[in-house]
PDB file of N, CA and C in Angstrom:
ATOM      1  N   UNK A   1     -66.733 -25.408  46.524  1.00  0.00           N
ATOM      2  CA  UNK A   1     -66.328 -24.727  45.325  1.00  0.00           C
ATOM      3  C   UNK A   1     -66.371 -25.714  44.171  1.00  0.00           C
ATOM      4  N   UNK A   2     -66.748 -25.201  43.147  1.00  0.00           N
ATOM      5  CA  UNK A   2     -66.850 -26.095  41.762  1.00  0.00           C
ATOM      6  C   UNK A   2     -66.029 -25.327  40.598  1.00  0.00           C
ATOM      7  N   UNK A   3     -65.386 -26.733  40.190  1.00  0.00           N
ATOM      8  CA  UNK A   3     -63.950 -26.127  39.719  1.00  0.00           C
ATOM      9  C   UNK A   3     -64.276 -26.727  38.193  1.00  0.00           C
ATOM     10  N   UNK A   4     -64.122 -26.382  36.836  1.00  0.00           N
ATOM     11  CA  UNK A   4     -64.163 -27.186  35.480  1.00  0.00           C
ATOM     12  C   UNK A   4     -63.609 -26.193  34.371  1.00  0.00           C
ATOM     13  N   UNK A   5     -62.623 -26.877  33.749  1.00  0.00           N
ATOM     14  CA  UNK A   5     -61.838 -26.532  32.550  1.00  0.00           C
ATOM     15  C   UNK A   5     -62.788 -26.242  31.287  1.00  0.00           C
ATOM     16  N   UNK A   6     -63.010 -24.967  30.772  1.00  0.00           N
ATOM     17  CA  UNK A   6     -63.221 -24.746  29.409  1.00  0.00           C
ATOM     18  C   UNK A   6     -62.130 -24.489  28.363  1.00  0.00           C
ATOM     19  N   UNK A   7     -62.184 -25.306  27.352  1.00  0.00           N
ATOM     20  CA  UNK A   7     -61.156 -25.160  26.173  1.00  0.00           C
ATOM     21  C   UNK A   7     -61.393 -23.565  25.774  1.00  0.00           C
ATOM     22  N   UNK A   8     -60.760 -22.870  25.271  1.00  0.00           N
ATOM     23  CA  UNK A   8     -60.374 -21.970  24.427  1.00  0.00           C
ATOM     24  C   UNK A   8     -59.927 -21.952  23.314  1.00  0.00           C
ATOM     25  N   UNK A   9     -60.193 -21.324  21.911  1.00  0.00           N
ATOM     26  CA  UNK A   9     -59.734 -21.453  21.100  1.00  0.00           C
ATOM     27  C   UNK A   9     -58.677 -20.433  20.476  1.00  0.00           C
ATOM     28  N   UNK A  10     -58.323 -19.681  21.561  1.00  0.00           N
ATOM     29  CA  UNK A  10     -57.372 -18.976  21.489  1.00  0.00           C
ATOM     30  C   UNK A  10     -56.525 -18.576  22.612  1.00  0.00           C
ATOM     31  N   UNK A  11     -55.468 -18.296  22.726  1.00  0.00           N
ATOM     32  CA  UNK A  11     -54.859 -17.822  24.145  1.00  0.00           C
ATOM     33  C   UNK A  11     -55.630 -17.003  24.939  1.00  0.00           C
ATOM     34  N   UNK A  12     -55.605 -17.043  25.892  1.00  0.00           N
ATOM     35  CA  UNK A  12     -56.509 -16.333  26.919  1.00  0.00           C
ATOM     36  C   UNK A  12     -55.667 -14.883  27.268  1.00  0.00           C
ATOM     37  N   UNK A  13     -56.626 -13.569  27.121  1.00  0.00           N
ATOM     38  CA  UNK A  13     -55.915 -12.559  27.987  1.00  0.00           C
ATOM     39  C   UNK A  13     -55.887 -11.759  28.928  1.00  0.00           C
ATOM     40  N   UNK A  14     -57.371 -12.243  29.168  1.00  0.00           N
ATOM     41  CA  UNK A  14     -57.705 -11.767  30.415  1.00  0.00           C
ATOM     42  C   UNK A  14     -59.394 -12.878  31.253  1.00  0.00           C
ATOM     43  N   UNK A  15     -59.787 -12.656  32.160  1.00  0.00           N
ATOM     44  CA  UNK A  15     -61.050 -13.364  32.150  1.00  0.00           C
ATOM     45  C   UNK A  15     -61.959 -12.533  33.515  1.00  0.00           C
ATOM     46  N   UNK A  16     -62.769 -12.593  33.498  1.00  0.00           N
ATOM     47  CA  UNK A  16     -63.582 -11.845  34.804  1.00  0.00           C
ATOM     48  C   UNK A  16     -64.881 -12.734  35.122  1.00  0.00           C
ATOM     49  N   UNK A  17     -65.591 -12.243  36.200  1.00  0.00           N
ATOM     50  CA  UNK A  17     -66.755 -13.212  36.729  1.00  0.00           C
ATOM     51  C   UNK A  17     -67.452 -11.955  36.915  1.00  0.00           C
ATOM     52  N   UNK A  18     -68.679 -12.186  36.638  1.00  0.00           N
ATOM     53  CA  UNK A  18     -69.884 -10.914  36.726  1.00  0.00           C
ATOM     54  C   UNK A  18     -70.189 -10.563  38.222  1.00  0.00           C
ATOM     55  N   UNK A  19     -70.758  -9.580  38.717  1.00  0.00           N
ATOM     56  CA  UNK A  19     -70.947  -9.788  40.427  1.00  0.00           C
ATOM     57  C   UNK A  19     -72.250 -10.369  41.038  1.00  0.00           C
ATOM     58  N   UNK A  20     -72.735 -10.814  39.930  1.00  0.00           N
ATOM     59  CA  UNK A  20     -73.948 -12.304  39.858  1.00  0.00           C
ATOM     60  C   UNK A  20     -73.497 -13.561  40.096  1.00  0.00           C
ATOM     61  N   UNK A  21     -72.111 -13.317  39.652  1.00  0.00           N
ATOM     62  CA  UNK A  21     -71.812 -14.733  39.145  1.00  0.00           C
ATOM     63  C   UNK A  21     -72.598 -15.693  38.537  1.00  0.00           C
ATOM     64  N   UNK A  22     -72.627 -15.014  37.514  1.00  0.00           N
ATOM     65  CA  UNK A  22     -73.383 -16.136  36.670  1.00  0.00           C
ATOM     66  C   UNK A  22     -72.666 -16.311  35.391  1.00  0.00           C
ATOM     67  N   UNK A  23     -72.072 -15.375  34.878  1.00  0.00           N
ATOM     68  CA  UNK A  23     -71.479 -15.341  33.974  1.00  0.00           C
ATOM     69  C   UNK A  23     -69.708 -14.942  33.874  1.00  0.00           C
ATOM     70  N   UNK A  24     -68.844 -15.867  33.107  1.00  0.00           N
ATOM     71  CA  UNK A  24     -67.398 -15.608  33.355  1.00  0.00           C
ATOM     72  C   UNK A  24     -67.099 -15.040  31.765  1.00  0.00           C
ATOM     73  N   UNK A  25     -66.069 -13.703  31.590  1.00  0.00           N
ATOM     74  CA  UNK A  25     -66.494 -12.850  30.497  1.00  0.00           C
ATOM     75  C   UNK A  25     -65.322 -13.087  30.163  1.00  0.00           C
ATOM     76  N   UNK A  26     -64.224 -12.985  28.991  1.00  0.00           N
ATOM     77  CA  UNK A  26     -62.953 -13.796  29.077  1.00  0.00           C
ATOM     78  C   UNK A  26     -62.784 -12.792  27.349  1.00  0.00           C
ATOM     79  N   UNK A  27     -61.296 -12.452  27.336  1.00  0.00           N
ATOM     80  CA  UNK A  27     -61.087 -11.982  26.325  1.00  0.00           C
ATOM     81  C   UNK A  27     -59.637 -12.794  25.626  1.00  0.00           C
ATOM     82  N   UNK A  28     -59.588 -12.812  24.164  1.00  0.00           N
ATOM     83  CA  UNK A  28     -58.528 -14.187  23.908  1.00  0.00           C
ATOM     84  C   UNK A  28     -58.081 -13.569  22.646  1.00  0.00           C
ATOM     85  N   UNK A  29     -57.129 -13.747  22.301  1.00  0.00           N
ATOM     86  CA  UNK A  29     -56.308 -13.073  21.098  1.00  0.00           C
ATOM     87  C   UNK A  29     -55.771 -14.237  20.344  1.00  0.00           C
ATOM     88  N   UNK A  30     -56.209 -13.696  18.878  1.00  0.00           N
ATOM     89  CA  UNK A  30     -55.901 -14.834  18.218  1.00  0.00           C
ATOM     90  C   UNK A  30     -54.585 -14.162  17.368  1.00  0.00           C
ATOM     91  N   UNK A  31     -54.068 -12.708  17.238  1.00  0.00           N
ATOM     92  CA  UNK A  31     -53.700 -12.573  16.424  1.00  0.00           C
ATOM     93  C   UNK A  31     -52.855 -10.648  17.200  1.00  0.00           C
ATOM     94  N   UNK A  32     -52.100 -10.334  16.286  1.00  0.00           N
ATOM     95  CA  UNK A  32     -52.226  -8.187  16.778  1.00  0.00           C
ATOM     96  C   UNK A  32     -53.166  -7.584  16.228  1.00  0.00           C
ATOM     97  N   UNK A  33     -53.887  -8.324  15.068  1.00  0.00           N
ATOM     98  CA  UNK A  33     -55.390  -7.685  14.279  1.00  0.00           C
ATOM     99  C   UNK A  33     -56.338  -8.268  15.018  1.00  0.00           C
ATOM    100  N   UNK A  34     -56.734  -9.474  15.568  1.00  0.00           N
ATOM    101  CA  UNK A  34     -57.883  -9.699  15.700  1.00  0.00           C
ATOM    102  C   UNK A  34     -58.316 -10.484  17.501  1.00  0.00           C
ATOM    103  N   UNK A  35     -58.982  -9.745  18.301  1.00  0.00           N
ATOM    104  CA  UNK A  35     -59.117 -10.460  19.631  1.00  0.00           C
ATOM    105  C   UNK A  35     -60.649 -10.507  19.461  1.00  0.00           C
ATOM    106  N   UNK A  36     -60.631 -12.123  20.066  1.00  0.00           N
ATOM    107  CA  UNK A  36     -62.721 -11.961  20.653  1.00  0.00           C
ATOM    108  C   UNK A  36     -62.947 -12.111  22.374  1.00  0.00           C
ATOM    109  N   UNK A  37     -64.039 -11.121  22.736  1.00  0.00           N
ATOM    110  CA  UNK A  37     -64.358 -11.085  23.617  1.00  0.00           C
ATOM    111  C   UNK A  37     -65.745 -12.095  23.895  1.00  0.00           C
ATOM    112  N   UNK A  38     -65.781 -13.190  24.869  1.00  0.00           N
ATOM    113  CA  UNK A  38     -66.759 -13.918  24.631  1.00  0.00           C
ATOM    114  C   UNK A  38     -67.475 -14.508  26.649  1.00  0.00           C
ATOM    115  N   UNK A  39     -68.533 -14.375  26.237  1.00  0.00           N
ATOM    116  CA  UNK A  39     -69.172 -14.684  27.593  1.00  0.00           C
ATOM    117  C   UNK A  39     -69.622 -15.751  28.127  1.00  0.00           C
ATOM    118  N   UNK A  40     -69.325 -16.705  29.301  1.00  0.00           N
ATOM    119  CA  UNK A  40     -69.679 -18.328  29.050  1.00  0.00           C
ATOM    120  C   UNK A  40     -70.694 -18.050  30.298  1.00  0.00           C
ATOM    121  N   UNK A  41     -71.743 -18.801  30.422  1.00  0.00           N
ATOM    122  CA  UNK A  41     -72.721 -19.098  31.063  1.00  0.00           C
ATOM    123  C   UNK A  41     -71.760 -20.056  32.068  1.00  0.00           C
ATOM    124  N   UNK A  42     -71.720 -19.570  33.924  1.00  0.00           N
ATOM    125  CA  UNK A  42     -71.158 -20.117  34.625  1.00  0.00           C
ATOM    126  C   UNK A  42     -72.053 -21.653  35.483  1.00  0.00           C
ATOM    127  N   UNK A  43     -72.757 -21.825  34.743  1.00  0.00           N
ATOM    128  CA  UNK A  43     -73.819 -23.150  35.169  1.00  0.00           C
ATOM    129  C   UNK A  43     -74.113 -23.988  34.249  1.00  0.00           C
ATOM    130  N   UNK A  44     -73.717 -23.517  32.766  1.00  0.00           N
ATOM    131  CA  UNK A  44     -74.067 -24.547  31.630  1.00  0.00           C
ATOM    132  C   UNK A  44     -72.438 -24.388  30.995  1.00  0.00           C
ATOM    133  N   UNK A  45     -71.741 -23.985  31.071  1.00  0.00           N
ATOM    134  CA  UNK A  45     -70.617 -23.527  30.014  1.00  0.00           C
ATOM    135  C   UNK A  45     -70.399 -23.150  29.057  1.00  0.00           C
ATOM    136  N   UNK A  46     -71.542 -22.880  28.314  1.00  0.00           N
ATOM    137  CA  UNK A  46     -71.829 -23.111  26.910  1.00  0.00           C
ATOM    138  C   UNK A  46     -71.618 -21.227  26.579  1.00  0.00           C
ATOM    139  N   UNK A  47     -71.341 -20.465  25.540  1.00  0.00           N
ATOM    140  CA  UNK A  47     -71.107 -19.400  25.145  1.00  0.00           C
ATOM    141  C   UNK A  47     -72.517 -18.854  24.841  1.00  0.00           C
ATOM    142  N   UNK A  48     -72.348 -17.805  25.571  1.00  0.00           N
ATOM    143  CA  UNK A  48     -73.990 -16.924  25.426  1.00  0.00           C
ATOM    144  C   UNK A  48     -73.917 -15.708  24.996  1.00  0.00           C
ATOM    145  N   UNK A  49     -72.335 -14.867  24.515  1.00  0.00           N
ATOM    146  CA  UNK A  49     -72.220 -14.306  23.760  1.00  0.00           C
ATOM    147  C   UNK A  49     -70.907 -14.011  23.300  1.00  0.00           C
ATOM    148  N   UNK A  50     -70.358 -13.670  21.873  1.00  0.00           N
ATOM    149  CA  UNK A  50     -69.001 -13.126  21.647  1.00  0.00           C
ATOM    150  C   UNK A  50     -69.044 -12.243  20.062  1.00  0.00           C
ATOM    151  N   UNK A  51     -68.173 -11.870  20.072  1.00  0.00           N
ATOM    152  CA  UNK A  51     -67.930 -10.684  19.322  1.00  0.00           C
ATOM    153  C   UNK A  51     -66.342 -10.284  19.052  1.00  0.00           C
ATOM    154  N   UNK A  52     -66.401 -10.198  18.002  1.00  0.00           N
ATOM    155  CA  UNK A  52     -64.797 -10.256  17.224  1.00  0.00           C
ATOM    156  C   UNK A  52     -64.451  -8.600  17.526  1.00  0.00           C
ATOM    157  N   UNK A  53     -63.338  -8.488  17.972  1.00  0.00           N
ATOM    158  CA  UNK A  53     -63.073  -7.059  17.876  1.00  0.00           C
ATOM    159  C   UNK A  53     -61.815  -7.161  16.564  1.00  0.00           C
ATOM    160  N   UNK A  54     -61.231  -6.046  15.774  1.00  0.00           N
ATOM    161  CA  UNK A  54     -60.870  -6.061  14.761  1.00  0.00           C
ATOM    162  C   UNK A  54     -61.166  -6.930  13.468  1.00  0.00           C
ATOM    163  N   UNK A  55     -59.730  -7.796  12.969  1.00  0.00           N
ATOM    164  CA  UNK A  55     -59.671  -8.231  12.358  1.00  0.00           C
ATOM    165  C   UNK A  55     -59.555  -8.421  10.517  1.00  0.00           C
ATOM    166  N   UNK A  56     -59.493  -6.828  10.536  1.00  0.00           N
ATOM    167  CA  UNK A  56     -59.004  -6.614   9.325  1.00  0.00           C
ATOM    168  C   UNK A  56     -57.294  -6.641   9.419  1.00  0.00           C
ATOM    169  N   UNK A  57     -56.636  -7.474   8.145  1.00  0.00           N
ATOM    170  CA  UNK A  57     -55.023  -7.366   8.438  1.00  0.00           C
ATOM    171  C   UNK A  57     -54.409  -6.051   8.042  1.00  0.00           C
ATOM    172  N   UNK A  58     -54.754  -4.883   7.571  1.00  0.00           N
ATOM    173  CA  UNK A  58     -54.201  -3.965   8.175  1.00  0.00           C
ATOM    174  C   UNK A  58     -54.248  -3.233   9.518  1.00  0.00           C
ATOM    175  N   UNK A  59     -54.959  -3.774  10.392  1.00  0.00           N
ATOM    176  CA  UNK A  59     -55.124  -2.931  11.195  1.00  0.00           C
ATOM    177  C   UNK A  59     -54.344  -3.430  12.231  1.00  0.00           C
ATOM    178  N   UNK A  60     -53.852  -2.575  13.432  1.00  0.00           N
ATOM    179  CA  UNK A  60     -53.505  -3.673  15.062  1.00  0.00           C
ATOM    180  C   UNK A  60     -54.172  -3.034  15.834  1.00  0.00           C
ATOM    181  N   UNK A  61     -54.572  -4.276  16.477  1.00  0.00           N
ATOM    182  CA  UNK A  61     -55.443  -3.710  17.988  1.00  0.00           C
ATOM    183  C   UNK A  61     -55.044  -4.577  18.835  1.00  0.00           C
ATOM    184  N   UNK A  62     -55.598  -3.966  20.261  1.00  0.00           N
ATOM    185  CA  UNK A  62     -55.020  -3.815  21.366  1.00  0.00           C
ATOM    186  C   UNK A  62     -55.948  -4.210  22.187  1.00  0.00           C
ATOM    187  N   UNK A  63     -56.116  -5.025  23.148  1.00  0.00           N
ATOM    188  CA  UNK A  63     -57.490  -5.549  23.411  1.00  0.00           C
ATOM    189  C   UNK A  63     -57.355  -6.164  25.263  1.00  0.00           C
ATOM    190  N   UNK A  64     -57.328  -5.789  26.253  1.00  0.00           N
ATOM    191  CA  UNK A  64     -57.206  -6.099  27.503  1.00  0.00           C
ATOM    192  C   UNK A  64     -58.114  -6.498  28.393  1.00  0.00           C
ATOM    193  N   UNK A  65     -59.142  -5.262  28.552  1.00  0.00           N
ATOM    194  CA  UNK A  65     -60.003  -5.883  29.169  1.00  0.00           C
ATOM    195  C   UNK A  65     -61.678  -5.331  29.193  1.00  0.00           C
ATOM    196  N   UNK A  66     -62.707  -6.024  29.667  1.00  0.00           N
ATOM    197  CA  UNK A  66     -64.291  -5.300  29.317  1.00  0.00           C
ATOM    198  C   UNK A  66     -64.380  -5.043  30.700  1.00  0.00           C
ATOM    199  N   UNK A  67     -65.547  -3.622  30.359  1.00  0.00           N
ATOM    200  CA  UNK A  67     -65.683  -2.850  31.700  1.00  0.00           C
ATOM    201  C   UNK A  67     -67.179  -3.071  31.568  1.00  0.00           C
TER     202      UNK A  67
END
């Protein structure tokens, strides 16, 4: 098993592994307006995709998990 720490730049709130495993999909809240959902490449670490959900300050969202 191969085990290695990626920083986050926000609290973590959930995280999943694809059934490839290739990819670990991880959702992190920075805020009650604004969470990003972001995808790390499980062989390089490096982010291969993310996407801000909200983030306007009137709004709150609610953000758990990707299906």
């Amino acid at each position: 098993m191969k085990q290695s720490n990626v920083q986050t730049l926000y609290p973590l709130v959930t995280m999943s592994i694809s059934n490839d495993s290739k990819v670990a999909i991880t959702v992190t809240k920075k805020d009650d307006t604004e969470y990003w959902v972001k995808q790390y490449s499980l062989e390089t670490y490096q982010i291969t995709f993310e996407e801000k959900i909200g983030g306007d300050p009137n709004s709150y969202i609610k953000c758990k998990e990707v299906e």
